[in-house]
N, C-alpha and C. Protein backbone atom coordinates (compact mmCIF):
# COMPACT_ATOMS: atom_id res chain seq x y z
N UNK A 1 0.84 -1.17 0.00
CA UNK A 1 0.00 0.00 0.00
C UNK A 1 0.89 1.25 0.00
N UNK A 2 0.30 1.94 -1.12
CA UNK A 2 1.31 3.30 -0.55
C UNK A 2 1.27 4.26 -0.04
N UNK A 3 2.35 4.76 0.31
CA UNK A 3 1.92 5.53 1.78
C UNK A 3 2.46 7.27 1.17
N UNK A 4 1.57 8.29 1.76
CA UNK A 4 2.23 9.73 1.58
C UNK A 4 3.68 10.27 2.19
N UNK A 5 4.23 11.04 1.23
CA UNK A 5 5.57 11.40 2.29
C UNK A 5 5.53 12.39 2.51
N UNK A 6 5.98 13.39 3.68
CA UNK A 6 5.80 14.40 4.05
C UNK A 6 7.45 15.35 4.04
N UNK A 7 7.81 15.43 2.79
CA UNK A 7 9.46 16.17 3.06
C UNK A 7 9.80 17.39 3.54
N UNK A 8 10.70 17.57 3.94
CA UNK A 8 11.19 18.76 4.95
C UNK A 8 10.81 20.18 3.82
N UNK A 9 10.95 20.06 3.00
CA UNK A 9 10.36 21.05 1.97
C UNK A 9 9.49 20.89 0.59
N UNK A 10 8.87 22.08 0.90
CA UNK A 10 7.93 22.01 -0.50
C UNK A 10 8.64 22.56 -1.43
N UNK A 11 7.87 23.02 -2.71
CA UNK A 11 8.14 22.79 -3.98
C UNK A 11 8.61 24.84 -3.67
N UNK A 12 9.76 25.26 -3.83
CA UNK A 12 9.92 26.97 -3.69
C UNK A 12 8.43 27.79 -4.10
N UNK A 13 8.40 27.14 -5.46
CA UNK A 13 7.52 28.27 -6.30
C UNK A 13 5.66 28.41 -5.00
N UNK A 14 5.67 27.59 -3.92
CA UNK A 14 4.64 27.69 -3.42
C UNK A 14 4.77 28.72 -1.86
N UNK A 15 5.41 28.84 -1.87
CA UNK A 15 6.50 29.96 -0.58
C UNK A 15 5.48 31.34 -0.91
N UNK A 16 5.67 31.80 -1.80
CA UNK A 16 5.70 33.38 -2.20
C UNK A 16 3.80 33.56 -1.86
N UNK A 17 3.37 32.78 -2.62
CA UNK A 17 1.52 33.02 -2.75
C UNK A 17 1.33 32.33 -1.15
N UNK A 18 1.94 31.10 -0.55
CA UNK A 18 1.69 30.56 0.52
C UNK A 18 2.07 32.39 2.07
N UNK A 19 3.26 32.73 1.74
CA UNK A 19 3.11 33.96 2.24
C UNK A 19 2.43 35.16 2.28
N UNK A 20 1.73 35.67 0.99
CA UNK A 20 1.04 36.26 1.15
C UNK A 20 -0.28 35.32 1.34
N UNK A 21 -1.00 35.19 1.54
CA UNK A 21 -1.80 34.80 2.09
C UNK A 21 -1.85 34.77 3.41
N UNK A 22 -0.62 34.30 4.04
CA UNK A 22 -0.61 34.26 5.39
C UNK A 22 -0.55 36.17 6.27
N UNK A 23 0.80 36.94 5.22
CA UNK A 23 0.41 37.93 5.68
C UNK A 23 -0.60 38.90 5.31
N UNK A 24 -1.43 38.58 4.20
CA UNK A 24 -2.56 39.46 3.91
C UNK A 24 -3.50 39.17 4.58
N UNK A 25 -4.06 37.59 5.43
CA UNK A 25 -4.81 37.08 6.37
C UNK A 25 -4.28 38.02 7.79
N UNK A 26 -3.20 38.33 8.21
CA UNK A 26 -3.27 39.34 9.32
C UNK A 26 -3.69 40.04 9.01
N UNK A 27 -3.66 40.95 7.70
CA UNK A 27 -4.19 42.42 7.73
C UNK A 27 -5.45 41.95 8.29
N UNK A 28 -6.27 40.73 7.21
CA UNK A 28 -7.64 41.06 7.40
C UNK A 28 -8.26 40.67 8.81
N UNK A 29 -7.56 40.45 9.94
CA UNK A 29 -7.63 40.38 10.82
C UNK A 29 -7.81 41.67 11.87
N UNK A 30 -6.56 42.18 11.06
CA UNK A 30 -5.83 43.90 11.78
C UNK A 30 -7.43 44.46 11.42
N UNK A 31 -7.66 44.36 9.96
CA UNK A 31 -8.58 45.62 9.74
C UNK A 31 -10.44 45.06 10.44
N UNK A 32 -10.87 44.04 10.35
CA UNK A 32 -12.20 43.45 11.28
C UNK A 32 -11.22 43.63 13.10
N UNK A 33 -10.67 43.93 13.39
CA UNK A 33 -10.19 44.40 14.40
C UNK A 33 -10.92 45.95 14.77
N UNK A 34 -10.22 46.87 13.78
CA UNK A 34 -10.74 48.23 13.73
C UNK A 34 -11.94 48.57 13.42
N UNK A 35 -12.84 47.88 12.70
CA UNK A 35 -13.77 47.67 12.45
C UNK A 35 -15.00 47.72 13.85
N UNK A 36 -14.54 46.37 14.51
CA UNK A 36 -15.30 45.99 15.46
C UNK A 36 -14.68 47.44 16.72
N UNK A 37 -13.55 47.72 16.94
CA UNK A 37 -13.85 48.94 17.69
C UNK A 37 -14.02 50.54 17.21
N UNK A 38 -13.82 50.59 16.10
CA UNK A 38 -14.63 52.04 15.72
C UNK A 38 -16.35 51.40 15.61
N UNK A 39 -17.06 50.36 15.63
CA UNK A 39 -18.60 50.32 16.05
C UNK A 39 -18.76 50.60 17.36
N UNK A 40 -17.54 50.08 18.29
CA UNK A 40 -17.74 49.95 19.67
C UNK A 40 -17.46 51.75 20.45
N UNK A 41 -16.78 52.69 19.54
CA UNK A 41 -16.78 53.61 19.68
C UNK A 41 -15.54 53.63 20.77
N UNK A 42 -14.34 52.69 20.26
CA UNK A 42 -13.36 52.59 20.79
C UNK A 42 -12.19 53.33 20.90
N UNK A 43 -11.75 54.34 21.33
CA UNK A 43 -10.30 54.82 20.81
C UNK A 43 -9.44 55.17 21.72
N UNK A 44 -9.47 54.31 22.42
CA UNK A 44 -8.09 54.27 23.26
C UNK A 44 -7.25 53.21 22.89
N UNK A 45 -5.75 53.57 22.11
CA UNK A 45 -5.42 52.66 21.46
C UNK A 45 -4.81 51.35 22.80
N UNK A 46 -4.68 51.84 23.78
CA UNK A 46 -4.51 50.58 24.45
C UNK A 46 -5.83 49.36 24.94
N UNK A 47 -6.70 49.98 24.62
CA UNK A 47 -8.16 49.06 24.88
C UNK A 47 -8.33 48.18 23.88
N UNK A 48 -8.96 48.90 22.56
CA UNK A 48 -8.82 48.06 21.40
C UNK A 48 -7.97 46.36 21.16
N UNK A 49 -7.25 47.15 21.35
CA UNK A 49 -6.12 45.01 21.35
C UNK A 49 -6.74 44.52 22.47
N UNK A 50 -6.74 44.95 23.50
CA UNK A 50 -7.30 44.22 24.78
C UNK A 50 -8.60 42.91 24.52
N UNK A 51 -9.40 44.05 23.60
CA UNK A 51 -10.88 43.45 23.52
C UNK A 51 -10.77 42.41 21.73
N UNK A 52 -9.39 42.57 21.17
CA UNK A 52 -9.87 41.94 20.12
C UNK A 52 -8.18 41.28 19.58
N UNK A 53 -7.42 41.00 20.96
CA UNK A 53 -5.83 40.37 20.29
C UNK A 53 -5.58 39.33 20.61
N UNK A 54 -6.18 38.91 21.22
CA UNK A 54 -5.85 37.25 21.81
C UNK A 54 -7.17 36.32 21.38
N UNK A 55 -8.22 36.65 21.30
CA UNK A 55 -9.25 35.70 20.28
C UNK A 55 -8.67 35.64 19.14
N UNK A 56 -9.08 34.13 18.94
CA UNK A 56 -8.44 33.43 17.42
C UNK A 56 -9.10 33.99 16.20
N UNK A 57 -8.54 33.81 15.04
CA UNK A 57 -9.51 34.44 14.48
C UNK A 57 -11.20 34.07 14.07
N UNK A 58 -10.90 32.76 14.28
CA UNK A 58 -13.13 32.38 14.39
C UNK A 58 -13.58 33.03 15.26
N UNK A 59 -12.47 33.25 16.52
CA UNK A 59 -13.20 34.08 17.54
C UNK A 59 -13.54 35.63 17.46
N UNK A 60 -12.80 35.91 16.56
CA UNK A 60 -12.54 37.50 16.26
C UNK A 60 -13.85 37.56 15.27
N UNK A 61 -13.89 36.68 14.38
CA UNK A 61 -15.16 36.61 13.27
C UNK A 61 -16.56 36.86 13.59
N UNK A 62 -16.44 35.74 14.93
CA UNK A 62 -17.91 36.01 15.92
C UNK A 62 -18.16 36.76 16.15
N UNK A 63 -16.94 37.85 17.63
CA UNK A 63 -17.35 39.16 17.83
C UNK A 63 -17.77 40.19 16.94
N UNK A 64 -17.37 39.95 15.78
CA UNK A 64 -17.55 40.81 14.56
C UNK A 64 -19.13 40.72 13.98
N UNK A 65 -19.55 39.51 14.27
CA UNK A 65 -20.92 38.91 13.87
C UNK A 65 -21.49 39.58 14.48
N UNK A 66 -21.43 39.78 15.98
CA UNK A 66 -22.26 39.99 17.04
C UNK A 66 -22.38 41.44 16.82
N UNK A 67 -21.42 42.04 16.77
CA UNK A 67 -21.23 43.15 16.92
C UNK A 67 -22.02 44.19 15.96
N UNK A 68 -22.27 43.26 14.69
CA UNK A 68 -22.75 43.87 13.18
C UNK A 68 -24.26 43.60 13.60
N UNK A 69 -24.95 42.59 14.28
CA UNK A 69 -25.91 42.17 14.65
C UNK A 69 -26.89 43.22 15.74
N UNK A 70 -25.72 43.42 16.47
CA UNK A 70 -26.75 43.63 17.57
C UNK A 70 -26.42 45.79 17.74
N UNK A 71 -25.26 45.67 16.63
CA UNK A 71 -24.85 47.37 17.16
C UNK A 71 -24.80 47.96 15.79
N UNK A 72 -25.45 47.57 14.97
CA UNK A 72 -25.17 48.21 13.15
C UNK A 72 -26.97 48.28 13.16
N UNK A 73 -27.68 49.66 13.16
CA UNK A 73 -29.00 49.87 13.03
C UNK A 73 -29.27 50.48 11.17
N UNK A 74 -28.55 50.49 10.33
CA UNK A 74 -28.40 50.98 9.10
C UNK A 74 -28.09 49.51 8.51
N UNK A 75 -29.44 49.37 7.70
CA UNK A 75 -29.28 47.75 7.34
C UNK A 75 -28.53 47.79 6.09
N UNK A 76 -28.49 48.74 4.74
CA UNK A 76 -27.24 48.93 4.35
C UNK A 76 -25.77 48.25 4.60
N UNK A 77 -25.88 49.43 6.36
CA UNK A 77 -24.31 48.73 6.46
C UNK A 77 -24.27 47.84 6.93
N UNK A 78 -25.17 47.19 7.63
CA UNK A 78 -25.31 45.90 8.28
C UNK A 78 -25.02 44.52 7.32
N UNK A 79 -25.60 44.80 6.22
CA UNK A 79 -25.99 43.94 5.03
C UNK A 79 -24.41 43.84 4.38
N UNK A 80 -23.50 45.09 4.05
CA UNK A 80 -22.24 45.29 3.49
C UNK A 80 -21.22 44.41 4.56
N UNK A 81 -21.12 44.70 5.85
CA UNK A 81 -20.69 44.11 6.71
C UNK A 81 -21.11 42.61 6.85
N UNK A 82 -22.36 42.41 6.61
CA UNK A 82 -22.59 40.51 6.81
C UNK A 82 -21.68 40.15 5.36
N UNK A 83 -22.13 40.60 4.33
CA UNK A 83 -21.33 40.13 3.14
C UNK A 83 -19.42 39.79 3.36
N UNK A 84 -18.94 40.76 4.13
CA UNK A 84 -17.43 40.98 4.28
C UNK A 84 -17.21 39.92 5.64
N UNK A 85 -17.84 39.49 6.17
CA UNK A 85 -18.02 38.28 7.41
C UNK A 85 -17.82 37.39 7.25
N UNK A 86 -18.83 36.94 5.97
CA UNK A 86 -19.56 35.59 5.38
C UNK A 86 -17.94 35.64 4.72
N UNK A 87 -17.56 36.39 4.43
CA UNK A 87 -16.31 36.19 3.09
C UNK A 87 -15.17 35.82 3.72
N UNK A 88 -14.94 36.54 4.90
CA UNK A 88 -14.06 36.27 5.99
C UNK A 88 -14.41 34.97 6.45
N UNK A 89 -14.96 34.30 6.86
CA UNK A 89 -15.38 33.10 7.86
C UNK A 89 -14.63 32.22 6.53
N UNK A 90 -15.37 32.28 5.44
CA UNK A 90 -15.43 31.09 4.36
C UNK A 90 -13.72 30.92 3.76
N UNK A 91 -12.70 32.22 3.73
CA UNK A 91 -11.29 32.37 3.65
C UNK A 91 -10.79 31.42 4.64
N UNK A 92 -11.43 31.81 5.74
CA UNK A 92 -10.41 31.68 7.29
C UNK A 92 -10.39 29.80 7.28
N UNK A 93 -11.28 29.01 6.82
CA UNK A 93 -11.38 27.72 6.97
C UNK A 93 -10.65 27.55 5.68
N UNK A 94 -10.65 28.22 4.71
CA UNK A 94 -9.53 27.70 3.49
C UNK A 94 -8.17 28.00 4.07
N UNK A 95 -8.00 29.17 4.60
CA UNK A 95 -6.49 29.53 5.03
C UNK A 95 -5.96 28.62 6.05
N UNK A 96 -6.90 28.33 6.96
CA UNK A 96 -6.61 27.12 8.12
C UNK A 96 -6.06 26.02 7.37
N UNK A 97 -6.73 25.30 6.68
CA UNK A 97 -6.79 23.88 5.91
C UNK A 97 -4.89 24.05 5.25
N UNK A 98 -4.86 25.33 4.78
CA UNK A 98 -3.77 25.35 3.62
C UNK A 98 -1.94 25.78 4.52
N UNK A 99 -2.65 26.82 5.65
CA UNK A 99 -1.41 27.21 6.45
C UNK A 99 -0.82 26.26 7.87
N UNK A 100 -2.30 25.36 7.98
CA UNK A 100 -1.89 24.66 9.53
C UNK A 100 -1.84 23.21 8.78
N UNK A 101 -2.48 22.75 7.87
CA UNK A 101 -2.21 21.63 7.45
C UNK A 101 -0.60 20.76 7.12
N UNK A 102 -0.68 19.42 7.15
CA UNK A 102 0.66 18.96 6.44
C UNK A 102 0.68 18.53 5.03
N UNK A 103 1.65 18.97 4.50
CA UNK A 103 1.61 18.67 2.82
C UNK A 103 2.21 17.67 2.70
N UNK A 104 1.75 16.74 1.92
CA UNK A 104 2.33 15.97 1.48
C UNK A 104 2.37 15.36 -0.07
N UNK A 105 2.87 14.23 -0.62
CA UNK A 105 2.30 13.79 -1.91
C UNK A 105 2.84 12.03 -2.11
N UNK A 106 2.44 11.52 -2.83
CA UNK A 106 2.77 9.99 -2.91
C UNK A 106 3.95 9.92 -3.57
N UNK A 107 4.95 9.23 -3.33
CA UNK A 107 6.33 9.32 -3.37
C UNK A 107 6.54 9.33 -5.50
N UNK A 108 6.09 9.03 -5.94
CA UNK A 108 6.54 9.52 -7.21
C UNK A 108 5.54 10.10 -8.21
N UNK A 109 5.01 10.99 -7.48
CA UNK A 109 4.10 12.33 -8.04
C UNK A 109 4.46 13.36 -7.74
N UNK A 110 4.22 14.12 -8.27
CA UNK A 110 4.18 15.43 -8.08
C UNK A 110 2.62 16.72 -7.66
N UNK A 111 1.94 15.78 -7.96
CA UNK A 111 0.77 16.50 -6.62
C UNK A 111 0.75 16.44 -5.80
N UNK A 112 0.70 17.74 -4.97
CA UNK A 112 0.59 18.04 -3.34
C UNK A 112 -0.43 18.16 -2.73
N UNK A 113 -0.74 17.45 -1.62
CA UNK A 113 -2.27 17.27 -1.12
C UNK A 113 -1.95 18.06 0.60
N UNK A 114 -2.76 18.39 0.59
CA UNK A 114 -2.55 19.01 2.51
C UNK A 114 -3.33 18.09 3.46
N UNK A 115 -2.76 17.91 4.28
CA UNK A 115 -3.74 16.94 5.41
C UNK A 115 -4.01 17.75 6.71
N UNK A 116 -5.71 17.35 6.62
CA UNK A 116 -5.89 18.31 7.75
C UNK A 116 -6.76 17.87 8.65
N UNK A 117 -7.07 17.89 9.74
CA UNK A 117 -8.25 17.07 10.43
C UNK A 117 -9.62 18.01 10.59
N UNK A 118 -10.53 16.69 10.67
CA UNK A 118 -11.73 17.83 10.78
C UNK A 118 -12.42 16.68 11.59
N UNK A 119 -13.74 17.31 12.37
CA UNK A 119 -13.71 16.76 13.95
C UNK A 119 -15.45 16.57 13.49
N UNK A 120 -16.50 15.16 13.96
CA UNK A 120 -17.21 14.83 14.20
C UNK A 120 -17.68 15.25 15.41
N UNK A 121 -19.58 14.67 15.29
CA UNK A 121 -19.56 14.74 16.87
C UNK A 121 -18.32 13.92 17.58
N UNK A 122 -17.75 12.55 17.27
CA UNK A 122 -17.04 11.49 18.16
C UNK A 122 -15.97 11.03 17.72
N UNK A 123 -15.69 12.31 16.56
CA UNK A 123 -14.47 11.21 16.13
C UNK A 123 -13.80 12.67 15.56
N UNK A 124 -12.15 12.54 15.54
CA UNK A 124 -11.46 13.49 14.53
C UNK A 124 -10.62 12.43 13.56
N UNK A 125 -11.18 13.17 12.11
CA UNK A 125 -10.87 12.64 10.65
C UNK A 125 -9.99 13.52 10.47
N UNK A 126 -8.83 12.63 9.39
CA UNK A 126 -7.80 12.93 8.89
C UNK A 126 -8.06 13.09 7.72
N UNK A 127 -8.47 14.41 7.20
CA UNK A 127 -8.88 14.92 5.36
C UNK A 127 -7.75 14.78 4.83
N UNK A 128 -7.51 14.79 3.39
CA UNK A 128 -6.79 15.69 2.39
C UNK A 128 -7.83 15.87 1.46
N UNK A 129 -6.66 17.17 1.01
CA UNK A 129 -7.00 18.20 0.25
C UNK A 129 -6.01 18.22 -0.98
N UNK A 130 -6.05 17.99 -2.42
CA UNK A 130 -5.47 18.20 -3.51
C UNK A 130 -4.73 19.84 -3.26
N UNK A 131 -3.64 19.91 -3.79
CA UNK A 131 -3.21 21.58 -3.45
C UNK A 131 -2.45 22.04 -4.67
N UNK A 132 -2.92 22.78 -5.60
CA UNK A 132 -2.16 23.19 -6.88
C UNK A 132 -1.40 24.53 -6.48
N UNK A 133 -0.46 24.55 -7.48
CA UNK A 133 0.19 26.01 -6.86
C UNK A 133 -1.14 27.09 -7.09
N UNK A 134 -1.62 26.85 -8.51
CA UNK A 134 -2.96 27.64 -9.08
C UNK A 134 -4.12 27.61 -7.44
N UNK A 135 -4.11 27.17 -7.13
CA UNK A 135 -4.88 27.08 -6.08
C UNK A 135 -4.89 28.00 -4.98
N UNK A 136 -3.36 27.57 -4.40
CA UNK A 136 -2.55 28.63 -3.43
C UNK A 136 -2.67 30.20 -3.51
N UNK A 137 -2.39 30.03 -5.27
CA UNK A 137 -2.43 31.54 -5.35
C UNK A 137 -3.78 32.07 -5.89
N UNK A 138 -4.31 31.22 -5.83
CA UNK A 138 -6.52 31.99 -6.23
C UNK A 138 -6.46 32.29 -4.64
N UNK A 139 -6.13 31.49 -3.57
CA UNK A 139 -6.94 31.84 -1.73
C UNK A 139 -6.23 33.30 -1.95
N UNK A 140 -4.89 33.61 -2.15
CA UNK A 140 -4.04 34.77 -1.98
C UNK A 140 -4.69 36.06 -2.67
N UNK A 141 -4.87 35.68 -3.87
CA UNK A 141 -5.59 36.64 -4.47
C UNK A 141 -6.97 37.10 -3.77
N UNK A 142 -8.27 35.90 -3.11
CA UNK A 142 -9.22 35.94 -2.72
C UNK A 142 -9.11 36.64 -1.33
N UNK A 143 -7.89 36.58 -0.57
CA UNK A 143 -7.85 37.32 0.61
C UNK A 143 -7.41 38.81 0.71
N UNK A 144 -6.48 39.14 -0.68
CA UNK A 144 -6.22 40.52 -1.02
C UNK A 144 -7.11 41.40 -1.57
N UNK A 145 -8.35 40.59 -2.04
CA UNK A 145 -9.76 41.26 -2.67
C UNK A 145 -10.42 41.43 -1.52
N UNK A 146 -10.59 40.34 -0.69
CA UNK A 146 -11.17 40.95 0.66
C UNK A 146 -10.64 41.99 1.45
N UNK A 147 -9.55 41.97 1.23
CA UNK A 147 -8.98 43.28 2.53
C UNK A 147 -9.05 44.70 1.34
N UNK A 148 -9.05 44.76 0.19
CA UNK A 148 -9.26 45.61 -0.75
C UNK A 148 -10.79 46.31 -0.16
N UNK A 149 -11.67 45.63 -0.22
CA UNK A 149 -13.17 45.62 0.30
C UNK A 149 -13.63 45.97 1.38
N UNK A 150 -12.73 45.32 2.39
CA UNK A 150 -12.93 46.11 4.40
C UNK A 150 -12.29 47.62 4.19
N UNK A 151 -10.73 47.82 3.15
CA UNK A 151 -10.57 49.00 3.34
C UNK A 151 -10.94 49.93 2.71
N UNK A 152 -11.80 49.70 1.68
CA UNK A 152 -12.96 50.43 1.20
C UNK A 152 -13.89 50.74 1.89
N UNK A 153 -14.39 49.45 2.58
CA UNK A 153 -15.23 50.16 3.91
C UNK A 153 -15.38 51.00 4.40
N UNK A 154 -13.87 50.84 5.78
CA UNK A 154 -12.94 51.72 6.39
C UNK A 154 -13.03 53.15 5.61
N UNK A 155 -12.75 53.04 4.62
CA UNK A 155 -12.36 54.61 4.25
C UNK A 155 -13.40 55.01 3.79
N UNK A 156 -14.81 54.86 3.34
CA UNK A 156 -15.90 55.63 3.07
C UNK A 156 -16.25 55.61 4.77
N UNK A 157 -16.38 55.04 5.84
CA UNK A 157 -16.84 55.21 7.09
C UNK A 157 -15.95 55.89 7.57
N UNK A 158 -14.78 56.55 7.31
CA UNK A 158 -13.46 57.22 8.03
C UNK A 158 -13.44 56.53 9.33
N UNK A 159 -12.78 55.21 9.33
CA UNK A 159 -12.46 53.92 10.20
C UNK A 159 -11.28 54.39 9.83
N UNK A 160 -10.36 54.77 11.33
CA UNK A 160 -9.11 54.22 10.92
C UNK A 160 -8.30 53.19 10.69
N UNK A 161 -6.95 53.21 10.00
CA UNK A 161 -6.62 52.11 9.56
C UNK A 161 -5.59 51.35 11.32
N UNK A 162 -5.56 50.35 10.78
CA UNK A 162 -5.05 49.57 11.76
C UNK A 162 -3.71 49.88 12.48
């Protein structure tokens, strides 16, 4: 039977899109950060991190939910904001899968699959995921269109930036 190998390195050309992604996923973190405290009518810059730097980011997503839910009375922006959420949530489980996962591929191929677990009520499964470089770099692109979009937000609401 054959088995996947997991080598100390991947293929270079997947580094560059695998990085941005990872650091354009902070921005969009940084900026639903500012977000959630210019609603909260936050500006003491030492409070802000307090209330939104140590939740993960599903956790940061929630407060953001809640926050659009129960403190956004302009359904407009309420509606613009669920859209930029929904987009965020649906990234953040691709970026998980692709940045925390292990890559691997069957010893004389050259497709790279990511292995990642995903949890039942009673049981945690061991997925893979096929991983093209084309792939890598569509999430990268898809997370730089999103933060394009929050800071469009941001700047028609004069939200400052992060």
């Amino acid at each position: 039977m054959p088995v996947h190998i997991h080598p100390l390195d991947i293929p270079p050309k997947f580094y560059k899109p695998i990085g941005q992604l990872i650091v354009g996923w902070n921005l969009t973190e940084a900026m639903i950060a500012s977000i959630i405290w210019h609603i909260h009518k936050i500006k003491d810059v030492r409070e802000g991190p307090l209330f939104t730097y140590r939740p993960s980011a599903a956790e940061k997503i929630r407060i953001f939910s809640i926050t659009v839910k129960c403190f956004i009375n302009k359904p407009n922006i309420q509606k613009e904001l669920t859209s930029l959420r929904d987009r965020a949530a649906a990234l953040k489980t691709k970026r998980n899968i692709l940045t925390h996962g292990l890559w691997g591929r069957m010893p004389k191929q050259t497709l790279w699959k990511v292995f990642y677990h995903s949890e039942t009520e009673d049981m945690l499964l061991l997925k893979r995921k096929e991983m093209t470089l084309d792939d890598v770099k569509l999430l990268a692109k898809d997370i730089c269109a999103l933060n394009s979009d929050l800071k469009k937000f941001m700047t028609r609401n004069r939200i400052p930036p992060p």
